[in-house]
C-alpha atoms as a PDB file:
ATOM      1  CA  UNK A   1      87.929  53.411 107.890  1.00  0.00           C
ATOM      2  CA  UNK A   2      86.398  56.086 106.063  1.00  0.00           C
ATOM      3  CA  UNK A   3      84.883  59.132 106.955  1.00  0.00           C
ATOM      4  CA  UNK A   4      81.176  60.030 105.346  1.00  0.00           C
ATOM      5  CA  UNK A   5      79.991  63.203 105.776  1.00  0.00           C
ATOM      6  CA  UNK A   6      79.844  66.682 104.203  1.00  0.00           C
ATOM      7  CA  UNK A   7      82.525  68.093 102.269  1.00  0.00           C
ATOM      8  CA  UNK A   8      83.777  71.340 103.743  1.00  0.00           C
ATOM      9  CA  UNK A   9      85.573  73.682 101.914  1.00  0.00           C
ATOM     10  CA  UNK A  10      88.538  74.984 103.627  1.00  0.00           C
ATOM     11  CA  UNK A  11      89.749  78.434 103.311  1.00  0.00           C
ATOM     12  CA  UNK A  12      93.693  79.490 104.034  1.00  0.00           C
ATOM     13  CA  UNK A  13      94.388  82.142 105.810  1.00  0.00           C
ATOM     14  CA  UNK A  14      97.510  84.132 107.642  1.00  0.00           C
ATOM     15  CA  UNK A  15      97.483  85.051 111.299  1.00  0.00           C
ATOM     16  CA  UNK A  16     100.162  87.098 110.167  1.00  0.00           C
ATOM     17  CA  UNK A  17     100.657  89.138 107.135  1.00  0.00           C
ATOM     18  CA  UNK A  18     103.811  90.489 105.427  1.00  0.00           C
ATOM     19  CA  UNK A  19     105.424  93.700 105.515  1.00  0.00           C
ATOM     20  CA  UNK A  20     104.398  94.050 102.005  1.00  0.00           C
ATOM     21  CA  UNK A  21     100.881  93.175 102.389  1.00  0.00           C
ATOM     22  CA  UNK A  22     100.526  95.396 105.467  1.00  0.00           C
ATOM     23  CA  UNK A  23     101.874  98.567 103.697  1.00  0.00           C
ATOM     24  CA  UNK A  24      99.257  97.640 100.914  1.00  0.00           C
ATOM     25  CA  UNK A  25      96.688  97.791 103.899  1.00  0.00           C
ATOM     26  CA  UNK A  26      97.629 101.584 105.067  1.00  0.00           C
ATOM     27  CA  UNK A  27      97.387 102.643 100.966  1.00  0.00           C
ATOM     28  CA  UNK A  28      93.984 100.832 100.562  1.00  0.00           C
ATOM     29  CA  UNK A  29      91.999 102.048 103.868  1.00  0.00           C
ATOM     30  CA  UNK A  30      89.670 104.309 103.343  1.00  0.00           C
ATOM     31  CA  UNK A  31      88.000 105.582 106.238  1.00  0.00           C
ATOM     32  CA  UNK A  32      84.872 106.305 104.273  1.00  0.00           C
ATOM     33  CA  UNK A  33      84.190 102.709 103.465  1.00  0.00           C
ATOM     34  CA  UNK A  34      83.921  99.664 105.878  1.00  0.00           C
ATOM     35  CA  UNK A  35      86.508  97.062 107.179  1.00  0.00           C
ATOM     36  CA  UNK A  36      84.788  94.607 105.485  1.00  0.00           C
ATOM     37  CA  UNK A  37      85.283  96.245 102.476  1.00  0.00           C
ATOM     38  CA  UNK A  38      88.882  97.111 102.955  1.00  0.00           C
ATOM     39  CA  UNK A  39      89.214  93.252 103.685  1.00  0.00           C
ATOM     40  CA  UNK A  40      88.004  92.410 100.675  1.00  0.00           C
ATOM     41  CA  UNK A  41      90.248  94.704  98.875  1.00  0.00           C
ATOM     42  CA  UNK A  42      93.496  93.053 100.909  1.00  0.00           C
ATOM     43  CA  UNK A  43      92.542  89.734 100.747  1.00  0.00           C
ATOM     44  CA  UNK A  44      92.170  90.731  96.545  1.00  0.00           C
ATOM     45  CA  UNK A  45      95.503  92.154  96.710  1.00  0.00           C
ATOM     46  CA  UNK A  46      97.092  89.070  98.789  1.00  0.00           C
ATOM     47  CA  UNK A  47      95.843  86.614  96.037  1.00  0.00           C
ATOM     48  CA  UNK A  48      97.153  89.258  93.418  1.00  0.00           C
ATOM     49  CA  UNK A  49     100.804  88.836  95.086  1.00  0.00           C
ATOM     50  CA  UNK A  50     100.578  85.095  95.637  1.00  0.00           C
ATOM     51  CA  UNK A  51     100.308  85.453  99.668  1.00  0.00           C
ATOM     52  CA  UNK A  52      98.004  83.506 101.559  1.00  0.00           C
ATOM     53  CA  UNK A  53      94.903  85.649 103.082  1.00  0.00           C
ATOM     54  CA  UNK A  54      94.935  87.053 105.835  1.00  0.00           C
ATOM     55  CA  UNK A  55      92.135  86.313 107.958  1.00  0.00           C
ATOM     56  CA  UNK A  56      89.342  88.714 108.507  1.00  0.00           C
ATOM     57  CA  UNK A  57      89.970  89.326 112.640  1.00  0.00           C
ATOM     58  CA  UNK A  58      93.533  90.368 111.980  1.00  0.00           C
ATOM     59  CA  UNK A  59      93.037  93.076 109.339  1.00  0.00           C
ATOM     60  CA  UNK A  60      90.086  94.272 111.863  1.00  0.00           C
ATOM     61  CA  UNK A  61      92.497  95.397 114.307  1.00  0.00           C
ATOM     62  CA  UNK A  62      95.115  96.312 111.676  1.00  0.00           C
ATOM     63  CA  UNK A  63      92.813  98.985 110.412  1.00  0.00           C
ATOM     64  CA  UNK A  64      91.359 100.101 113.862  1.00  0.00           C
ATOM     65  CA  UNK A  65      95.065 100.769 114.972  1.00  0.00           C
ATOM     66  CA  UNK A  66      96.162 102.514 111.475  1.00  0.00           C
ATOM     67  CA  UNK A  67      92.574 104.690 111.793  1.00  0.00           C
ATOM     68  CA  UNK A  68      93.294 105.990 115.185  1.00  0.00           C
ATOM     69  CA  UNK A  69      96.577 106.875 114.222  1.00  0.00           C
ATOM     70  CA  UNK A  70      95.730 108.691 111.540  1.00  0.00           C
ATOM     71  CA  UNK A  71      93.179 110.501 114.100  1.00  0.00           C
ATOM     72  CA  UNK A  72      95.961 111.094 116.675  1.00  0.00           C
ATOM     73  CA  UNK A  73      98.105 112.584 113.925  1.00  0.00           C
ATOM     74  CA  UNK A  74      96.453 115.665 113.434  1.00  0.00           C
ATOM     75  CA  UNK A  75      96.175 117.667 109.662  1.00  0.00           C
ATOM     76  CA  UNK A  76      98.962 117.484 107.076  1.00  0.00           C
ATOM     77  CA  UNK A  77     100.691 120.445 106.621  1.00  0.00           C
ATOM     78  CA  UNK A  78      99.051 121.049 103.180  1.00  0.00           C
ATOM     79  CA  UNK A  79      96.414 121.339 105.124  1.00  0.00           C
ATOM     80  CA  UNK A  80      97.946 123.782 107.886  1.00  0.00           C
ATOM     81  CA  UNK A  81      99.035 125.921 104.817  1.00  0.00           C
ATOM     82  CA  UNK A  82      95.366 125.690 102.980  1.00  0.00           C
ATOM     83  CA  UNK A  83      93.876 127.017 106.392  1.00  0.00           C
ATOM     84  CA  UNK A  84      96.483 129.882 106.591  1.00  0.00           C
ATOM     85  CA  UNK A  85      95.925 131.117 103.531  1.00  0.00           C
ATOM     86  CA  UNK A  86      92.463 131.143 103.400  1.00  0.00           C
ATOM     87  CA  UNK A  87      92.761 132.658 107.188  1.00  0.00           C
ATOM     88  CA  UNK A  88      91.099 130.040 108.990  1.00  0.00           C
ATOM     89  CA  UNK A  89      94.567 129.613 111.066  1.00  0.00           C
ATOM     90  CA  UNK A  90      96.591 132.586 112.549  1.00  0.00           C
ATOM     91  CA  UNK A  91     100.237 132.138 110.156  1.00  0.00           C
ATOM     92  CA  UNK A  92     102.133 130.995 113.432  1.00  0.00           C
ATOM     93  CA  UNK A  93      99.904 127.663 112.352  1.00  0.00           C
ATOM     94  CA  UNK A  94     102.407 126.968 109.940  1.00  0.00           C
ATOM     95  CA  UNK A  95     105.633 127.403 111.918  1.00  0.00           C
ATOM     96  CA  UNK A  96     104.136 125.081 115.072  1.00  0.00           C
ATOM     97  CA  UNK A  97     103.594 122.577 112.108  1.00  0.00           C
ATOM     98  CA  UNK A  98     107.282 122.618 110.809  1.00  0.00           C
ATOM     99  CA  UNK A  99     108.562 122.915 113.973  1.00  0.00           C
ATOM    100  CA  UNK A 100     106.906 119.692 115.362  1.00  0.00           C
ATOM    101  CA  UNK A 101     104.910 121.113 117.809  1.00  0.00           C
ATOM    102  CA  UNK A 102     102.010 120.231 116.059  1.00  0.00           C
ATOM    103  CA  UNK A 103      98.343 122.135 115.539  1.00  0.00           C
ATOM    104  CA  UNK A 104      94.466 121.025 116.470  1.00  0.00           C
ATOM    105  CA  UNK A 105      92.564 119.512 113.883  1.00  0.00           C
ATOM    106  CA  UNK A 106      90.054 122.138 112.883  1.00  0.00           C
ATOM    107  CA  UNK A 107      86.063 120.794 113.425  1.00  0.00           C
END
């Protein structure tokens, strides 16, 4: 028996991805550009390695989660010591940042 009807092609991809694939992922996001565009840039990066792609959905919620941490994080101490030194933050800035304690991000 034999099947007629349209040839489909089929595209492979990962409901998982690997460890190295997903620390690719956190170097690649950009916040200024879209998902779809930082998909595009991991699924070029999979085929680079030889890994299947990942699918579309998954890296989605990959990059919401790494974006919102990122947010929650707060400003890198660089920062913390720009803003001191250019007075925008009171020095005791810099010692909450070492300490762990942590600073608001300046708006």
């Amino acid at each position: 028996m034999r099947c007629r009807g349209r040839l489909r092609l089929v595209v492979r991809s990962a409901a998982r991805i690997s460890d190295r694939l997903h620390k690719r992922l956190l170097e690649l996001d950009d916040p200024n550009v879209p998902i779809a565009e930082t998909y595009r840039r991991v699924a070029a990066e999979a085929e680079r390695l030889g890994l299947t792609r990942p699918s579309y959905e998954r890296i989605r919620v990959l990059v919401h989660h790494s974006r919102r941490w990122k947010r929650k994080r707060g400003p890198s101490t660089t920062s913390v010591l720009v803003d001191v030194a250019f007075r925008v933050r009171p020095p005791e800035a810099v010692l909450d940042q070492l300490s762990g304690i942590g600073v608001p991000t300046r708006r």
